[in-house]
Protein backbone atom coordinates (compact mmCIF):
# COMPACT_ATOMS: atom_id res chain seq x y z
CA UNK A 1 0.00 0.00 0.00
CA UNK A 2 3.07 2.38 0.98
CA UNK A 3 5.03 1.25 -2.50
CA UNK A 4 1.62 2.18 -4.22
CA UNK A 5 1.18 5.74 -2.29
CA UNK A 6 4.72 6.88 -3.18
CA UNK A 7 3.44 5.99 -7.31
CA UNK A 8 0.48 8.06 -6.99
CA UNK A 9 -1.45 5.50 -8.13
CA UNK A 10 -4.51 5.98 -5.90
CA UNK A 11 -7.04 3.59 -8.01
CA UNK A 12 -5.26 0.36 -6.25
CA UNK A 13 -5.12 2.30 -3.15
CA UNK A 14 -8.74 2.77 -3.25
CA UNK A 15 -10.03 -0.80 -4.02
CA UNK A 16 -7.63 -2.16 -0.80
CA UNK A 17 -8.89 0.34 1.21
CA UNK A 18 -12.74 -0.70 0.72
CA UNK A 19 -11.88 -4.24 0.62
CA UNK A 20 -9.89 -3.80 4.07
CA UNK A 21 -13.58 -1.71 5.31
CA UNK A 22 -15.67 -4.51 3.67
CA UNK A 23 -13.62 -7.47 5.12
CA UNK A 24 -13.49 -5.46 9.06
CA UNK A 25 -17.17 -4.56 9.02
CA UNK A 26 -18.35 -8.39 8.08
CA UNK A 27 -15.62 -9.45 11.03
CA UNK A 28 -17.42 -7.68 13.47
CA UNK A 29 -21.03 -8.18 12.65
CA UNK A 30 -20.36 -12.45 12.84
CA UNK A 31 -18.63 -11.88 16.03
CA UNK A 32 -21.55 -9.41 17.53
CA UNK A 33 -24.06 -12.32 16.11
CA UNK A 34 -21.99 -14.87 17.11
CA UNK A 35 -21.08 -12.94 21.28
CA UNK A 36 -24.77 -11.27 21.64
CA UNK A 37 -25.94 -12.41 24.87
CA UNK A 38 -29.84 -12.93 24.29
CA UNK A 39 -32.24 -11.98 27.23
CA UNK A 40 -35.06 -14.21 27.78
């Protein structure tokens, strides 16, 4: 990611930066689903 900063090429940067969001947000939604304590 560095090696592609210091190319200016900020197309790649772009698509590992969502993928990195993507891939962190699904993470922690199957460990809330998979940790939620349910009341009953």
């Amino acid at each position: 990611m560095f090696d592609l900063r210091e190319s200016n090429d900020w197309g790649p940067i772009a698509v590992l930066s969502v993928t990195m969001l993507a891939i962190t947000f699904v993470l922690i939604m199957l460990i809330n689903r998979f940790t939620h304590r349910r009341i009953a």
